[in-house]
Protein backbone atom coordinates (compact mmCIF):
# COMPACT_ATOMS: atom_id res chain seq x y z
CA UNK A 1 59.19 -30.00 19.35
CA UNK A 2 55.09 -29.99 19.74
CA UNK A 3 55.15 -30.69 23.32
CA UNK A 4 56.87 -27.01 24.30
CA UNK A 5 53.74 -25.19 22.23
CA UNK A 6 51.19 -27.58 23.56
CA UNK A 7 51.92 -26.91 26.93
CA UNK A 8 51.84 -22.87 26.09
CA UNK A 9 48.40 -22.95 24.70
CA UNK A 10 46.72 -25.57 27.20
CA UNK A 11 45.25 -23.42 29.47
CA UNK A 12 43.40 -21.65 26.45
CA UNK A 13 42.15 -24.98 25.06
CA UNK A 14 40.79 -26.10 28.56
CA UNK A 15 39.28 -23.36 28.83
CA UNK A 16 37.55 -21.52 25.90
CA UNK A 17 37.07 -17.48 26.06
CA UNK A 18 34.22 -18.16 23.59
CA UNK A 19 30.70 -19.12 25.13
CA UNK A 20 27.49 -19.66 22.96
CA UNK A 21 24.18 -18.48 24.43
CA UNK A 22 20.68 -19.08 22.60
CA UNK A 23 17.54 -16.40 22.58
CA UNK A 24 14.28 -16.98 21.93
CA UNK A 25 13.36 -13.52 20.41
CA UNK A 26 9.45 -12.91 19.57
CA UNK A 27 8.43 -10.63 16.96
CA UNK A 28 6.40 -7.71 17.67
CA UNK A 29 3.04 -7.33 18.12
CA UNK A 30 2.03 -6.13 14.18
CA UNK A 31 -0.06 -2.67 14.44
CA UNK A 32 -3.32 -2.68 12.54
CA UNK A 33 -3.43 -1.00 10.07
CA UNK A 34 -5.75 2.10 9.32
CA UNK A 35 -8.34 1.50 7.43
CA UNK A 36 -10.52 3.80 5.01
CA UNK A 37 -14.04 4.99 6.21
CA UNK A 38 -15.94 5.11 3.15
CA UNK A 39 -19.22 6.75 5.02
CA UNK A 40 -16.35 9.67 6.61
CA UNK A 41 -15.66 10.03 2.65
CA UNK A 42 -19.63 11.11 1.74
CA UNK A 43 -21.74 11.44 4.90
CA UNK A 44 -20.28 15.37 5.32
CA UNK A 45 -22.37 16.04 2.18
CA UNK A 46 -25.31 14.66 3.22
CA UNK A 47 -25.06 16.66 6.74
CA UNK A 48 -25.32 19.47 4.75
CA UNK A 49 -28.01 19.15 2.62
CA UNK A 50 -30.15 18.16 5.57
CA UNK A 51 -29.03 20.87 7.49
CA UNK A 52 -30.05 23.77 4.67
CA UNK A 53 -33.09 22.22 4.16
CA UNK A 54 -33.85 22.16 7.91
CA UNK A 55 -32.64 25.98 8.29
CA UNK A 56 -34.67 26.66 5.05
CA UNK A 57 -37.86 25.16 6.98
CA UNK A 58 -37.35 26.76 10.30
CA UNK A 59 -36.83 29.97 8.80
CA UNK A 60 -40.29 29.79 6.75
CA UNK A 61 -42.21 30.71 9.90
CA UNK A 62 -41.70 34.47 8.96
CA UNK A 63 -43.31 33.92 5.38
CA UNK A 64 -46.37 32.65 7.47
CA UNK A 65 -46.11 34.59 10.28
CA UNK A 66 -46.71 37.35 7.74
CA UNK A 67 -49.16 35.91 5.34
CA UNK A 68 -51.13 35.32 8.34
CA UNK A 69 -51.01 38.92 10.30
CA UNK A 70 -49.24 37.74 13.39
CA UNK A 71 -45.73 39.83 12.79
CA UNK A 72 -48.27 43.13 11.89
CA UNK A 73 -49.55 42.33 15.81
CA UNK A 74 -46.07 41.88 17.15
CA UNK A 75 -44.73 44.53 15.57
CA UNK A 76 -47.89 46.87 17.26
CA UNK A 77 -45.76 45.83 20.23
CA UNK A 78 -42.60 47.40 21.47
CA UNK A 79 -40.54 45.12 20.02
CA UNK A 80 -38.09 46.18 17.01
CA UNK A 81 -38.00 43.82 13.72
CA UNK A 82 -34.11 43.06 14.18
CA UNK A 83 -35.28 41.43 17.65
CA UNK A 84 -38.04 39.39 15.75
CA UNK A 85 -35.53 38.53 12.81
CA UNK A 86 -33.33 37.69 15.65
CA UNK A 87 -35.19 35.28 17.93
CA UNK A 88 -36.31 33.68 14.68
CA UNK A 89 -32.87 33.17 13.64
CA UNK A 90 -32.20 31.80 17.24
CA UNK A 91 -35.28 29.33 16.84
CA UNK A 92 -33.61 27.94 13.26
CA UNK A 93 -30.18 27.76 15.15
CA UNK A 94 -31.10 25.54 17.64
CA UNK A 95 -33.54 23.03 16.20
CA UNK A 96 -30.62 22.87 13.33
CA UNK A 97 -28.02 22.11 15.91
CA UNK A 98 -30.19 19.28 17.31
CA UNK A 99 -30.74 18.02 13.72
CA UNK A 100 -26.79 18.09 13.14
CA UNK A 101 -25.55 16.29 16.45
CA UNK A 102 -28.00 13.63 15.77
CA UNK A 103 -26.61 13.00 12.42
CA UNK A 104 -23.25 13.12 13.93
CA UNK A 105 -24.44 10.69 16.37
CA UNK A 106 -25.74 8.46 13.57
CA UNK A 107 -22.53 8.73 11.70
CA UNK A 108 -20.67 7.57 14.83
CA UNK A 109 -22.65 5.04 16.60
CA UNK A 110 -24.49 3.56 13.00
CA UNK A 111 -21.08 3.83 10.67
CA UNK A 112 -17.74 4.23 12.77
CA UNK A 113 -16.90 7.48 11.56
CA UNK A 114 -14.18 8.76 14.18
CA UNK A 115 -15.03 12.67 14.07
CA UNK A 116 -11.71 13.83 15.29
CA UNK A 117 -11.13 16.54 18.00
CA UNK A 118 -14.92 17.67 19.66
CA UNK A 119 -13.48 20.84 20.48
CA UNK A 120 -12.68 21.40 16.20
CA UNK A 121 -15.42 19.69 15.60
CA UNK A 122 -17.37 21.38 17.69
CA UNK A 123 -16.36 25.12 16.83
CA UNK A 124 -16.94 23.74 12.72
CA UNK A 125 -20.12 22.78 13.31
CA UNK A 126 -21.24 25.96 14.94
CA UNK A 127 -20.16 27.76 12.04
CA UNK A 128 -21.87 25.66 9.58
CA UNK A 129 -25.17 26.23 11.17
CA UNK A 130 -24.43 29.82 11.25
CA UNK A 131 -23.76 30.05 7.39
CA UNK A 132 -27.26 27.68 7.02
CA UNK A 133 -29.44 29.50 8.95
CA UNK A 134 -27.70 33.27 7.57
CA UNK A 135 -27.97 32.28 4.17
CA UNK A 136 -31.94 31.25 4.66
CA UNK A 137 -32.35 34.30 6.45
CA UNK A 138 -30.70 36.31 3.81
CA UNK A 139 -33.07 34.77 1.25
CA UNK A 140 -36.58 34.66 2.85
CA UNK A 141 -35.63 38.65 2.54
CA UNK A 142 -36.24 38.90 -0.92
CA UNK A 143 -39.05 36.00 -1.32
CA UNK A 144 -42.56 37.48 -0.56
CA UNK A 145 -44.73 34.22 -0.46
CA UNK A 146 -44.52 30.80 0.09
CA UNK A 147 -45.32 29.49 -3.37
CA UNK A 148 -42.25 31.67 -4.47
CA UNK A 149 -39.71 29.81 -1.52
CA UNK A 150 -41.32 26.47 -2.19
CA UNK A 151 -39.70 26.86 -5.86
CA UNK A 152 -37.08 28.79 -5.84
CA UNK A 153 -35.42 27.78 -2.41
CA UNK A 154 -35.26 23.87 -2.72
CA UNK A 155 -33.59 24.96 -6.09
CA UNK A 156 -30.74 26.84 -4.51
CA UNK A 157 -29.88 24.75 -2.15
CA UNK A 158 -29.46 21.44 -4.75
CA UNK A 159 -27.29 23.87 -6.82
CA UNK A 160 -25.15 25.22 -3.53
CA UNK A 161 -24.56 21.40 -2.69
CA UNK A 162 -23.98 20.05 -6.36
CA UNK A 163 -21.20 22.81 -7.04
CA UNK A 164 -19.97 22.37 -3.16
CA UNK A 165 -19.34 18.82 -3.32
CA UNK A 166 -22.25 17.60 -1.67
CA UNK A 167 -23.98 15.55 -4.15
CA UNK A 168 -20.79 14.84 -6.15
CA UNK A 169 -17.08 14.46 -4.36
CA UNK A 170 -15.09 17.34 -4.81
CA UNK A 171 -12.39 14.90 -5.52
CA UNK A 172 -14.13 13.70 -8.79
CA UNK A 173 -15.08 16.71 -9.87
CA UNK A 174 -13.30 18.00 -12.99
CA UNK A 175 -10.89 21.01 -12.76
CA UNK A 176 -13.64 23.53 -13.48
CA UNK A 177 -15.57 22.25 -11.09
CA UNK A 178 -13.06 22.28 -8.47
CA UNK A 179 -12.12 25.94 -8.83
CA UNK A 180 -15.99 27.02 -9.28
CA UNK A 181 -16.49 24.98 -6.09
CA UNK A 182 -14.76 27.27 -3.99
CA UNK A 183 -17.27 29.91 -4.55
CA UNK A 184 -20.40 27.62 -2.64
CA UNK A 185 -19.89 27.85 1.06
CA UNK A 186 -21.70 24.50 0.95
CA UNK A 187 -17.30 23.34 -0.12
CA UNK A 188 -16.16 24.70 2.64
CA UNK A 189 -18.58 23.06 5.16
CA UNK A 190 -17.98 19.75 3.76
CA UNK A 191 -14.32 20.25 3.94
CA UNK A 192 -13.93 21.48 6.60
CA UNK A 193 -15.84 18.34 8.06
CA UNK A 194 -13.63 15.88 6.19
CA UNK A 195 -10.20 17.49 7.44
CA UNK A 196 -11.52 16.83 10.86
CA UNK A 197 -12.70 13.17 10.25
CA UNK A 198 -10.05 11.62 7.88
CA UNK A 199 -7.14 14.06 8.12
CA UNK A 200 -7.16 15.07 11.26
CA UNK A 201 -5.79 18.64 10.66
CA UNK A 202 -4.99 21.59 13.17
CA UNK A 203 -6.83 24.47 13.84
């Protein structure tokens, strides 16, 4: 009575419609990871504080210019004051750029810091000097002699970068702090340079 159901399922036992196949299967390559750039964290403060302090020294030649008689002969010249202001202005700009792409060199080539997108950081950096350099001229307006910038000045500056994050991290500051720190365009500079570096944020 086997033989009959044998012989019906022979062909399927001769021949099996089940085949095994092996795979070697290597795992992925693992990424690596992203790691934390302390110096990216903190070196945006210290940017700024040199670069007010170099605008703030740049900027000084009109106190001496004028203590020692040269703007009364320039200004016998036909040349307007806003031209003199001006050129001055220009003067502070550009040594302060150089001062502010060697530090960004140093930060790259001497720490690692990855500064994001040159054209952002770039068009940031332009404004920064701007504000330094504005805000110096702004002030030498009002001081009359170099005795009075040599102690009133430095002090403006360490409390523009102490409420701005500069000298303490905005991220450790408490909540007053935080809010008052809005108010110091020093904050915004230093921001501004950390989006770029760490966060990597749009326009």
């Amino acid at each position: 009575e086997a033989k009959p159901r044998i012989e019906l399922v022979r062909g399927y036992l001769a021949d099996s419609l089940i085949s095994i196949a092996s795979e070697t299967v290597s795992e992925p390559e693992a990424k690596p990871e992203k790691t934390f750039n302390f110096f990216a964290f903190i070196m945006p403060g210290s940017i700024l504080i040199g670069l007010l302090f170099i605008s703030e020294i740049t900027m000084r030649d009109i106190l001496r210019e004028r203590e020692a008689g040269t703007l009364a002969r320039i200004f016998a010249g036909p040349v307007r004051s806003g031209q003199v202001i001006a050129a001055k202005m220009l003067s502070s700009f550009a040594i302060t750029l150089l001062a502010c792409v060697l530090l960004i060199a140093v930060g790259r080539l001497g720490f690692g810091i990855a500064w994001g997108s040159p054209l952002k950081l770039v068009a940031h950096v332009v404004g920064s000097i701007l504000m330094c350099v504005g805000l110096m001229a702004f002030l030498y307006g009002f001081i009359r002699s170099e005795r009075v910038a040599d102690a009133m000045l430095p002090v403006v500056i360490i409390v523009l970068c102490i409420f701005g994050g500069a000298m303490i991290p905005y991220e450790t500051m408490s909540q007053a702090m935080q809010k008052a720190a809005v108010f110091s365009p020093a904050f915004w500079v230093i921001d501004g340079l950390k989006m770029i570096s760490i966060e990597k944020v749009g326009w």
